[in-house]
N, C-alpha and C. Protein backbone atom coordinates (compact mmCIF):
# COMPACT_ATOMS: atom_id res chain seq x y z
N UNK A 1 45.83 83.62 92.43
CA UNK A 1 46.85 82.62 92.22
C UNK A 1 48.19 83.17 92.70
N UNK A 2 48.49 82.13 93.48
CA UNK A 2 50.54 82.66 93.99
C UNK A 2 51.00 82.94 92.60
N UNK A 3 52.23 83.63 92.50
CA UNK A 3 53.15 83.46 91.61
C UNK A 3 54.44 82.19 91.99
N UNK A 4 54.40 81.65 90.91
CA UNK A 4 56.05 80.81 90.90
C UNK A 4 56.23 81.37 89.85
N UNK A 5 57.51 81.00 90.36
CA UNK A 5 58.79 80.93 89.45
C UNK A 5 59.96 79.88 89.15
N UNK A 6 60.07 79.61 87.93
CA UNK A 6 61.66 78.89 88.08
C UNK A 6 62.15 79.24 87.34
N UNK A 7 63.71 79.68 87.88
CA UNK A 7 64.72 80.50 87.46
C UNK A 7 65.71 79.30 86.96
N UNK A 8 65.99 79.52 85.94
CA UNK A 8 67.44 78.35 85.02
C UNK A 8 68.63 79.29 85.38
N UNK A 9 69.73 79.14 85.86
CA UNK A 9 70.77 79.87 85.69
C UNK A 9 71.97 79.60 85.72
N UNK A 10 72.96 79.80 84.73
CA UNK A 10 74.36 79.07 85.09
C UNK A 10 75.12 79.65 86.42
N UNK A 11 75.76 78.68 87.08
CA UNK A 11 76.19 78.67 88.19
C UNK A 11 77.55 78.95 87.87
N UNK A 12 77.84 80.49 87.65
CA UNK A 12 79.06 81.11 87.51
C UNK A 12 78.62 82.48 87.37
N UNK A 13 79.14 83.20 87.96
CA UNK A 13 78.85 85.08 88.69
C UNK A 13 78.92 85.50 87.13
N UNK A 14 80.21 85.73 86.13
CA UNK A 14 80.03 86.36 85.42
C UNK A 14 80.00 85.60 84.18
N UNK A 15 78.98 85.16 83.24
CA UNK A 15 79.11 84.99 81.68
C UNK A 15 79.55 84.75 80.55
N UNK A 16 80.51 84.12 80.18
CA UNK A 16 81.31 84.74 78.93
C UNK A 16 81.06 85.57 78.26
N UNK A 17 79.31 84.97 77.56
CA UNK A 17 78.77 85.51 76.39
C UNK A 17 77.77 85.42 76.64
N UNK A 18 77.06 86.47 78.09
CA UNK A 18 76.07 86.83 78.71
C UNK A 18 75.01 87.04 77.26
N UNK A 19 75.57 88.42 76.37
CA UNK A 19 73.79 88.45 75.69
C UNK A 19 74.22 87.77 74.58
N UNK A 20 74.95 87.32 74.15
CA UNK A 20 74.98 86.22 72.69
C UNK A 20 74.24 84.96 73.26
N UNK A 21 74.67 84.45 74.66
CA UNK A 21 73.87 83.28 74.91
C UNK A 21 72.61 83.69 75.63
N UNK A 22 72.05 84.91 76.03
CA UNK A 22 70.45 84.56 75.99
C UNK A 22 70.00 84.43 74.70
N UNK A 23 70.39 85.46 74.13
CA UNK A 23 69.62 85.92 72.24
C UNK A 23 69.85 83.81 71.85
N UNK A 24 70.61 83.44 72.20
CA UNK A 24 70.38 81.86 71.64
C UNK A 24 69.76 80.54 71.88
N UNK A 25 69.77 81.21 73.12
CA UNK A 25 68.57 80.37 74.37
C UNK A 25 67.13 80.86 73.75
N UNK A 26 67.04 82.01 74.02
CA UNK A 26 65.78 82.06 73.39
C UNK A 26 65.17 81.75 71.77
N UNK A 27 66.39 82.42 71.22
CA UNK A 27 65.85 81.22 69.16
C UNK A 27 65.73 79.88 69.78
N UNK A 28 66.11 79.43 70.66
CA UNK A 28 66.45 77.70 70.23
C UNK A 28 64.64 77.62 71.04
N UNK A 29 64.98 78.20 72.57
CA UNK A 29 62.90 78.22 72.75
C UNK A 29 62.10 78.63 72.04
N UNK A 30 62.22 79.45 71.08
CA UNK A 30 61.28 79.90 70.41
C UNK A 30 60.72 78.83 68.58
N UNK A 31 61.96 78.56 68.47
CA UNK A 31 62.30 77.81 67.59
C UNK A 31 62.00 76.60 67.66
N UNK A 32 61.65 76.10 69.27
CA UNK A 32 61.06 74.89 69.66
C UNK A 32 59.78 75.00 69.53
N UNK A 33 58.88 76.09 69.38
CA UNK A 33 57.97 76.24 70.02
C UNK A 33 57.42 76.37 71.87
N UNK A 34 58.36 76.47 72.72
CA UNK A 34 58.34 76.83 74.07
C UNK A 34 57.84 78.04 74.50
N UNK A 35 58.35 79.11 73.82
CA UNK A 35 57.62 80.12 74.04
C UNK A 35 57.41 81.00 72.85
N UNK A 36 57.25 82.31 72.50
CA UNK A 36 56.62 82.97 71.41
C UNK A 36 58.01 84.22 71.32
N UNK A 37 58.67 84.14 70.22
CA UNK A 37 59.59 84.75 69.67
C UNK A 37 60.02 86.36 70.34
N UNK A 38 58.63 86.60 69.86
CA UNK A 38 58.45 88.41 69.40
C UNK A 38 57.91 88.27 71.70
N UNK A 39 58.42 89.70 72.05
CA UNK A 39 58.14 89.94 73.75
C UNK A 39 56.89 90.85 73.28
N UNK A 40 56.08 90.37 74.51
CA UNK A 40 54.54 90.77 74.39
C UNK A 40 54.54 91.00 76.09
N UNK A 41 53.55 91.77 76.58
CA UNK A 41 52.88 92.03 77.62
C UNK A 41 52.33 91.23 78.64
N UNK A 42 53.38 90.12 78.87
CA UNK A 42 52.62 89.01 79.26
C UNK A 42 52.86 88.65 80.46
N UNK A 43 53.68 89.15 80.91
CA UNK A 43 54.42 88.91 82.68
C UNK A 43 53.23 89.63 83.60
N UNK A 44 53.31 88.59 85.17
CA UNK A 44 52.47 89.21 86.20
C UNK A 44 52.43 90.48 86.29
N UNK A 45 53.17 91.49 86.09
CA UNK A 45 53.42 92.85 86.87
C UNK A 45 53.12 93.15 85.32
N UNK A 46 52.06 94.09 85.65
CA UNK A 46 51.61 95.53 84.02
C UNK A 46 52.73 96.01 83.79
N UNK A 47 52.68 96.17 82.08
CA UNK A 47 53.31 96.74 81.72
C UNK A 47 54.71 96.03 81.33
N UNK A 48 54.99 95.01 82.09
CA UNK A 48 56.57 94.14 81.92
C UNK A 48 56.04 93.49 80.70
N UNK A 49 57.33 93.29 79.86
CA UNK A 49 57.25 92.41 78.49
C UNK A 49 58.14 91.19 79.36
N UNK A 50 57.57 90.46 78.10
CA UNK A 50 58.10 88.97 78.07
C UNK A 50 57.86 87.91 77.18
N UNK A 51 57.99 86.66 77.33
CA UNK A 51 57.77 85.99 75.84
C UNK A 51 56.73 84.97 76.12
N UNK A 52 55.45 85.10 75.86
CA UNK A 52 54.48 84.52 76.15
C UNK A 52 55.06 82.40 76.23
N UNK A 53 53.89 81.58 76.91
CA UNK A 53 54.30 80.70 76.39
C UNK A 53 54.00 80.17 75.33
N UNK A 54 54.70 79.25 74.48
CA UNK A 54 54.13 78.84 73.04
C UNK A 54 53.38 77.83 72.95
N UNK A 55 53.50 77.49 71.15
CA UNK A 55 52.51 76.20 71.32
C UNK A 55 52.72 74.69 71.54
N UNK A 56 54.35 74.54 72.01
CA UNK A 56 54.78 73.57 72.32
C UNK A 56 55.20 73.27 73.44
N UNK A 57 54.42 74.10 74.72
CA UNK A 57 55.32 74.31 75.51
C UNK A 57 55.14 73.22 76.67
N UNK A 58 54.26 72.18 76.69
CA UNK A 58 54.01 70.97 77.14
C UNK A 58 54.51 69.86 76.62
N UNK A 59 55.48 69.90 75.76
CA UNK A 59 56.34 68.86 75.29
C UNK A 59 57.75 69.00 76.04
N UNK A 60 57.76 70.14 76.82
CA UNK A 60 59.22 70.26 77.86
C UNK A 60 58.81 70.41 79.36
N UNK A 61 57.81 69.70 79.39
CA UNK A 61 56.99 69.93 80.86
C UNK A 61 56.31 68.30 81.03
N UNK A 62 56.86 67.65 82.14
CA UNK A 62 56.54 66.39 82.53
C UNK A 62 54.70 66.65 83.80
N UNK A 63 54.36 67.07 82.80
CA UNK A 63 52.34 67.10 83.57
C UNK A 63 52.12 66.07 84.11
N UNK A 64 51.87 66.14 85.73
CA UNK A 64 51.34 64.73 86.18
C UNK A 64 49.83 64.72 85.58
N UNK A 65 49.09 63.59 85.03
CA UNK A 65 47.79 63.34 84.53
C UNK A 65 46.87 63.64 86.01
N UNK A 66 46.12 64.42 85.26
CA UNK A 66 45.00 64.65 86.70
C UNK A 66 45.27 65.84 87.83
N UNK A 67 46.63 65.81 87.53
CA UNK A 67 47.00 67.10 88.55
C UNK A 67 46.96 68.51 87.91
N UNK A 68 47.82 68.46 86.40
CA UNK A 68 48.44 69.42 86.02
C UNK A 68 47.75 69.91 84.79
N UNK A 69 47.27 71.13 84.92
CA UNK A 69 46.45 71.72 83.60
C UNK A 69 47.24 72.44 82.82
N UNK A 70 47.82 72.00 81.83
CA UNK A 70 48.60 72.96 80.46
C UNK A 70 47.90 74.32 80.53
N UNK A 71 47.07 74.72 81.08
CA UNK A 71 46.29 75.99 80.58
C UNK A 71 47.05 76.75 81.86
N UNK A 72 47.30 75.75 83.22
CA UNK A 72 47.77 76.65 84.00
C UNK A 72 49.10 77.38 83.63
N UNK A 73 49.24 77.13 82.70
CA UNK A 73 50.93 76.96 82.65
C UNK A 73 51.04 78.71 81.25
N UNK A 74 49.87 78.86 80.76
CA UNK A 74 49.44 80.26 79.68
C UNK A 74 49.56 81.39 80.03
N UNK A 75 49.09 81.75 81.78
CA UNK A 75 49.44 83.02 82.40
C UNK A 75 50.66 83.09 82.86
N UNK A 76 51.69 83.98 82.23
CA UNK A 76 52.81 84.10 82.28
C UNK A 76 53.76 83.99 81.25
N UNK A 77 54.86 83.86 81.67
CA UNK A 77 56.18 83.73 80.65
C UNK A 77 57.31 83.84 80.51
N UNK A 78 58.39 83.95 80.19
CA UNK A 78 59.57 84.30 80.23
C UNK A 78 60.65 84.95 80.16
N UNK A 79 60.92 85.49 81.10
CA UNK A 79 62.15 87.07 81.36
C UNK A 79 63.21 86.94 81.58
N UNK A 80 63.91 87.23 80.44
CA UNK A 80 65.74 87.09 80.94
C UNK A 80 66.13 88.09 81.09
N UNK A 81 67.00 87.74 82.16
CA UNK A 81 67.90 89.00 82.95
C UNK A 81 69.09 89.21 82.49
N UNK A 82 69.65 89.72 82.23
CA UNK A 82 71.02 89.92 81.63
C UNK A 82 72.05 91.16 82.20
N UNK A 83 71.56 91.20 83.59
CA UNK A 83 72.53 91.75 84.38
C UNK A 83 72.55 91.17 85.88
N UNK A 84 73.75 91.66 86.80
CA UNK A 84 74.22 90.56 88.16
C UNK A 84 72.75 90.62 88.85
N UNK A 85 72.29 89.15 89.27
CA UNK A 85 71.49 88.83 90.30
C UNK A 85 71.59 88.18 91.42
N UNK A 86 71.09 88.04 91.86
CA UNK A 86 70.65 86.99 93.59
C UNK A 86 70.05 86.15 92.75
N UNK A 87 69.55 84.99 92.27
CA UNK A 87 68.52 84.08 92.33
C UNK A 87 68.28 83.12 93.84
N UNK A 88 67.42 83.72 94.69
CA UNK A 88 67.31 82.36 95.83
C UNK A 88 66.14 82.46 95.94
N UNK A 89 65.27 81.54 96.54
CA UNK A 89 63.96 81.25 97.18
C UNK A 89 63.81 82.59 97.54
N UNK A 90 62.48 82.91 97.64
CA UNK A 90 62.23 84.51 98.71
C UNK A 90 61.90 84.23 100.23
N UNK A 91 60.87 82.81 100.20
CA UNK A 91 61.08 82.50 101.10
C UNK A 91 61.66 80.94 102.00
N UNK A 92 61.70 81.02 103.37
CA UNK A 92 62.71 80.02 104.12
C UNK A 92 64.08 80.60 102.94
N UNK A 93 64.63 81.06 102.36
CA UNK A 93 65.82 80.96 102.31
C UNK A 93 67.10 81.27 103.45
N UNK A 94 67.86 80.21 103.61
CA UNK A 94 68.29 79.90 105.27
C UNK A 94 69.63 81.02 105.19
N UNK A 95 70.24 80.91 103.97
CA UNK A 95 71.36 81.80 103.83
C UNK A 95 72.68 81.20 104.26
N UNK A 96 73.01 79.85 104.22
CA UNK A 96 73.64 78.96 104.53
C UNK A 96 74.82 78.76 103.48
N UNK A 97 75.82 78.54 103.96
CA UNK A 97 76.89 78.09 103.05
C UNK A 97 78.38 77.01 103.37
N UNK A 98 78.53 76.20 102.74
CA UNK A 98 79.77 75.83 103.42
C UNK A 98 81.12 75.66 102.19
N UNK A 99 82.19 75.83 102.51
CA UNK A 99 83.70 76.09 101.92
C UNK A 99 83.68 74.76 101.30
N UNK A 100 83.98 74.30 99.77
CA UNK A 100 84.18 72.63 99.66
C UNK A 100 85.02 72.36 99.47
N UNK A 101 86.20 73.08 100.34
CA UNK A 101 87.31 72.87 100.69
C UNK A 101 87.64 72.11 101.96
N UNK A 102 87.23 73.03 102.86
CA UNK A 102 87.48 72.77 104.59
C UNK A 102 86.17 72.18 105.04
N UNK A 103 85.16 72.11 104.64
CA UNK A 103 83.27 72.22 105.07
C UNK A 103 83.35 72.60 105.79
N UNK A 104 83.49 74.04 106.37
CA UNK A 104 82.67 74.76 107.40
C UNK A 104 81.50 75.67 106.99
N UNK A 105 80.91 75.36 107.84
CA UNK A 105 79.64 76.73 107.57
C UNK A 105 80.49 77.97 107.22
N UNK A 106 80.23 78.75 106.60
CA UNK A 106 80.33 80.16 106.26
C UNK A 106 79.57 81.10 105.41
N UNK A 107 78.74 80.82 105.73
CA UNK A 107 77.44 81.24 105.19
C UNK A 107 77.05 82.95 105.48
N UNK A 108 77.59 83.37 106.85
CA UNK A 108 77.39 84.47 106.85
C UNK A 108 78.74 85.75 106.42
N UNK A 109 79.59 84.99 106.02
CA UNK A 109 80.73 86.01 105.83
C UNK A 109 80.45 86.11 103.98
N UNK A 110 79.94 84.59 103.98
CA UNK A 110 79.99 85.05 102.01
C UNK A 110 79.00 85.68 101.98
N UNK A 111 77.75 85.63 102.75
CA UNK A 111 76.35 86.37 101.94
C UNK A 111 76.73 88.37 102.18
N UNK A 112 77.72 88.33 103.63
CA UNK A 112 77.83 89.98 104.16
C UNK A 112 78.89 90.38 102.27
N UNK A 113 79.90 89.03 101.78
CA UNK A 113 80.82 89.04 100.97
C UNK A 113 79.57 89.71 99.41
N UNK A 114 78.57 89.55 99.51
CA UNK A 114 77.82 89.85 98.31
C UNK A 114 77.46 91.75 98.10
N UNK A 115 78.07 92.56 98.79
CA UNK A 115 78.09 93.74 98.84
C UNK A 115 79.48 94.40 97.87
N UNK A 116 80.17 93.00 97.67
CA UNK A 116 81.58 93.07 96.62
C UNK A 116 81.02 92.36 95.46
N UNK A 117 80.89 91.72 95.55
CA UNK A 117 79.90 90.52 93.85
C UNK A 117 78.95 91.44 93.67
N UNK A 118 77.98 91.93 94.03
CA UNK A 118 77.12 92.55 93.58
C UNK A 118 77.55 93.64 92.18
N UNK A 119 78.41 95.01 92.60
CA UNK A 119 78.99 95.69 91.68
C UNK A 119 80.06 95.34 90.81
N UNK A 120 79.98 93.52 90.68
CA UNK A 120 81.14 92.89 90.10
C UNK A 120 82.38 93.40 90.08
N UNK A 121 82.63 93.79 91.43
CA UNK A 121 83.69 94.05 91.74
C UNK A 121 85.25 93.00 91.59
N UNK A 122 84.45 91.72 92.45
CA UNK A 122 84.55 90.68 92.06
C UNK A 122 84.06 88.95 92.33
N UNK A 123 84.34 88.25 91.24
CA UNK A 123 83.16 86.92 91.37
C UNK A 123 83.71 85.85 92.35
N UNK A 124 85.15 86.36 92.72
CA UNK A 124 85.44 85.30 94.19
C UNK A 124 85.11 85.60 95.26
N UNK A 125 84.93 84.39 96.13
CA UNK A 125 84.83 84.86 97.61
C UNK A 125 86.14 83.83 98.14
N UNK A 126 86.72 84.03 99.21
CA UNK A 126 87.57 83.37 99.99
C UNK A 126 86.82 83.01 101.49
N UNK A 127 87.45 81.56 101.27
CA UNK A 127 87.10 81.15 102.64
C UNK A 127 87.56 81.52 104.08
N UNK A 128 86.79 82.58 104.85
CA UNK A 128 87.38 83.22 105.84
C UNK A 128 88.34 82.03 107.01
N UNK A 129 88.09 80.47 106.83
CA UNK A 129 88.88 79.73 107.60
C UNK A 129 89.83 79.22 106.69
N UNK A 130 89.94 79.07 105.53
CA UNK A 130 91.10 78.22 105.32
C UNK A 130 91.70 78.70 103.70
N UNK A 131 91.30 79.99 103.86
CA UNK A 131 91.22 80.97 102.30
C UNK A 131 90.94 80.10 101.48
N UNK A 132 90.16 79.00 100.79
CA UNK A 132 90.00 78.42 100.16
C UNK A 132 89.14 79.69 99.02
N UNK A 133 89.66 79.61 97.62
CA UNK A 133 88.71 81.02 96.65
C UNK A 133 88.18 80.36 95.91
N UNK A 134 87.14 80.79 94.98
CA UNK A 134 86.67 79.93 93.93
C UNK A 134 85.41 81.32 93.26
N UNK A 135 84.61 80.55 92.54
CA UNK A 135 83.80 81.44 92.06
C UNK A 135 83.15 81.28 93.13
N UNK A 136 81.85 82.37 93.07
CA UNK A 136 80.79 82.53 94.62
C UNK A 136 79.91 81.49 94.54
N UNK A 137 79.57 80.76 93.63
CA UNK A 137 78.75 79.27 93.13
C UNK A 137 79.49 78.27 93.32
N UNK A 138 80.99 78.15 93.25
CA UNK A 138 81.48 77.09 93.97
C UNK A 138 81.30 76.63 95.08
N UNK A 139 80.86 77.89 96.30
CA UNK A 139 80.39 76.98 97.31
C UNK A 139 79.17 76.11 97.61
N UNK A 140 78.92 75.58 98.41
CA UNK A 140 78.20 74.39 98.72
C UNK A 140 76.91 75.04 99.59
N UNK A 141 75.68 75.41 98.91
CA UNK A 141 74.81 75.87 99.27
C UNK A 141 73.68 74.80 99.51
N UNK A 142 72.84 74.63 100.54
CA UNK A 142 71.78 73.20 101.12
C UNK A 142 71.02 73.58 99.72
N UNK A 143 70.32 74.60 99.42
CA UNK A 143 69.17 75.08 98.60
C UNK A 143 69.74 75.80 97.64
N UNK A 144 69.06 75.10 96.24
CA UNK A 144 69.43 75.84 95.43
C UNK A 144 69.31 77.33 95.00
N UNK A 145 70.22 77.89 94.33
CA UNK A 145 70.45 79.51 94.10
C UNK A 145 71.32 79.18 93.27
N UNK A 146 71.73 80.99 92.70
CA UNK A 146 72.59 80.89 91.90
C UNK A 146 73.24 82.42 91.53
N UNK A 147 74.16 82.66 91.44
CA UNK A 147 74.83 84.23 91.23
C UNK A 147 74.72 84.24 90.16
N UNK A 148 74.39 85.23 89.44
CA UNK A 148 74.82 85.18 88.06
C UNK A 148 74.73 86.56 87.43
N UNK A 149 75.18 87.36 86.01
CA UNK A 149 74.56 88.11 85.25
C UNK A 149 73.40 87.50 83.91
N UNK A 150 73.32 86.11 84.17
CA UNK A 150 72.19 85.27 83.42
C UNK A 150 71.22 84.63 84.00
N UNK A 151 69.96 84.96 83.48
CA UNK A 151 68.87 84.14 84.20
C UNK A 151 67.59 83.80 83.55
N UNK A 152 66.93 82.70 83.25
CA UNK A 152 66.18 82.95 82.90
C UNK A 152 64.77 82.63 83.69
N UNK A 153 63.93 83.45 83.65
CA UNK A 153 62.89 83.32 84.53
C UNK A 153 61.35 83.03 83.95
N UNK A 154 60.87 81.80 84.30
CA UNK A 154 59.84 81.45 83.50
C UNK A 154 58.50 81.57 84.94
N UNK A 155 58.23 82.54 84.56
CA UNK A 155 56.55 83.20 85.44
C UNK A 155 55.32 81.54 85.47
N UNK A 156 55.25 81.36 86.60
CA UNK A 156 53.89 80.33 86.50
C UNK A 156 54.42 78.98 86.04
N UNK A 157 55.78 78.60 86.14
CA UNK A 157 56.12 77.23 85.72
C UNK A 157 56.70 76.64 86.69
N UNK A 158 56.13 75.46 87.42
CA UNK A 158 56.97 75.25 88.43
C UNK A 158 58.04 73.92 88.17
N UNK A 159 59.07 74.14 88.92
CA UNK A 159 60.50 73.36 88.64
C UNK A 159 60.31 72.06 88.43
N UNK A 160 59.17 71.44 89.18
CA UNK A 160 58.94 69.84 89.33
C UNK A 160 58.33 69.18 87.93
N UNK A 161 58.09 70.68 87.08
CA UNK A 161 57.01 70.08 85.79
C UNK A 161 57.88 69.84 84.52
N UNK A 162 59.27 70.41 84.63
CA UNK A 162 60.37 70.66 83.60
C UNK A 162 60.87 69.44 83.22
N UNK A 163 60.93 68.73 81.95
CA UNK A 163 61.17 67.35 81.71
C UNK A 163 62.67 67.22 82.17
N UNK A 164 63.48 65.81 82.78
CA UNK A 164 64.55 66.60 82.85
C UNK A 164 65.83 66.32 81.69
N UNK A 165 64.70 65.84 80.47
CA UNK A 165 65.58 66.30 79.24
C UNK A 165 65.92 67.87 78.73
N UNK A 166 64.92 67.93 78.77
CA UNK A 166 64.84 69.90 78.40
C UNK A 166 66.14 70.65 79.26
N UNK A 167 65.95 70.27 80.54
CA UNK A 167 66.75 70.65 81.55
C UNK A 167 68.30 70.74 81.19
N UNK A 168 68.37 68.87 80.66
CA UNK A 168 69.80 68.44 80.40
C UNK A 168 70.15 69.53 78.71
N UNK A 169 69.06 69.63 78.01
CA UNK A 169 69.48 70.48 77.09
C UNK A 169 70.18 71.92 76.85
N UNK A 170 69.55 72.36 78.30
CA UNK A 170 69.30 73.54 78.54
C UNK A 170 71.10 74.04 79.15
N UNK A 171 71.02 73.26 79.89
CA UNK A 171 72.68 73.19 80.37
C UNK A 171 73.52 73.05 79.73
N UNK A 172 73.09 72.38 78.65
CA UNK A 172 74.57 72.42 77.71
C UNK A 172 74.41 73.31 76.33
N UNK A 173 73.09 73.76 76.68
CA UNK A 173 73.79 75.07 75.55
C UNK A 173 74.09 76.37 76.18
N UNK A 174 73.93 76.58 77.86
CA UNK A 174 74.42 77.40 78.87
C UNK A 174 76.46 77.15 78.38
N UNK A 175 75.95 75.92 78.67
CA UNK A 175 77.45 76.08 78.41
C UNK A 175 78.22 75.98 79.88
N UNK A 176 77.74 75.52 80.87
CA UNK A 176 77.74 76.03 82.18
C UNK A 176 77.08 75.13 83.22
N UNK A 177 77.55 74.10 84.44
CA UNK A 177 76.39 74.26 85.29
C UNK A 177 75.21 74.70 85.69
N UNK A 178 74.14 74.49 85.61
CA UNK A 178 73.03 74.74 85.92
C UNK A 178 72.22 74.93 86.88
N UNK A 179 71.66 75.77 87.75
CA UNK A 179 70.96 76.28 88.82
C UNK A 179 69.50 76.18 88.72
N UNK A 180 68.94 75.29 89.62
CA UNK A 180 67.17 75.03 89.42
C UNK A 180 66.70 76.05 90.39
N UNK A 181 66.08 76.91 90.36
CA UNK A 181 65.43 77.79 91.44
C UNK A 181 64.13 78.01 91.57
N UNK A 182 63.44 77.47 92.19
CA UNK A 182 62.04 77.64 92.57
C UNK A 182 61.22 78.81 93.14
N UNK A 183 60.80 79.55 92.97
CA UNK A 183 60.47 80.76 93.92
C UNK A 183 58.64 80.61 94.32
């Protein structure tokens, strides 16, 4: 079986309250029944912990009838990151960007610009045509991604199955814009 992934992530480089709001994301999933409290051994790669899925976890997942087996959805689980990432596709990701200031492409000066965001040096980039600054998620990317030091990554769930109530929930206890990422 491929691995997917879909990554939830607020669309802002740095956090306020990076680990107060995973530790709350996860009571409120766990607390839903979405996934299983206590981190267990459950991620693709040996040895990685993570939070299995729970016993409710098809009440936040829109299953097409006939297509979609809840059982597919058991191998795997959920890993939050809580330090700076990339979230993009691994693959076709085009690396594309445009200013939503001026709209020009600039896609290759912000992604060379991620060698400064990375060591949170810092979370702006400027627009090399018309200095337009903003956070590095302000710009206007075709495919979704997302910078962040928050992420959460759910192993074996794919993006199209996520109700998009859960979704809308999910964002507002981020606190934050929201980033759908498919891998």
């Amino acid at each position: 079986m491929t691995l997917r992934q879909t990554i939830l992530a607020p669309r802002i480089s740095s956090h306020p309250r990076v680990e107060r709001t995973a530790v709350e994301i996860l009571g409120w999933l766990a607390a839903s029944g979405v996934v299983a409290a206590e981190a267990s051994p459950c991620l693709p790669s040996r040895g990685r912990r993570g939070h299995a899925p729970g016993p409710r976890l098809t009440e936040v997942l829109c299953l097409a009838p006939g297509m979609d087996d809840p059982r597919d959805y058991a191998d795997g689980g959920l890993e939050i990151v809580t330090e700076r990432c990339i979230f993009t596709p691994l693959d076709g990701f085009e690396g594309r960007a445009r200013c939503p200031a001026c709209r020009r492409e600039i896609g290759e000066a912000l992604f060379e610009h991620l060698e400064v965001w990375m060591p949170a040096e810092s979370d702006n980039f400027a627009c090399p045509e018309c200095d337009h600054e903003d956070d590095i998620n302000g710009f206007d990317f075709p495919q979704p991604c997302a910078f962040s030091d928050l992420g959460f990554i759910f192993n074996h769930w794919p993006a199209r199955a996520f109700a998009p109530a859960f979704l809308e929930e999910f964002r507002r206890r981020l606190g934050q814009p929201l980033a759908v990422v498919e891998v």
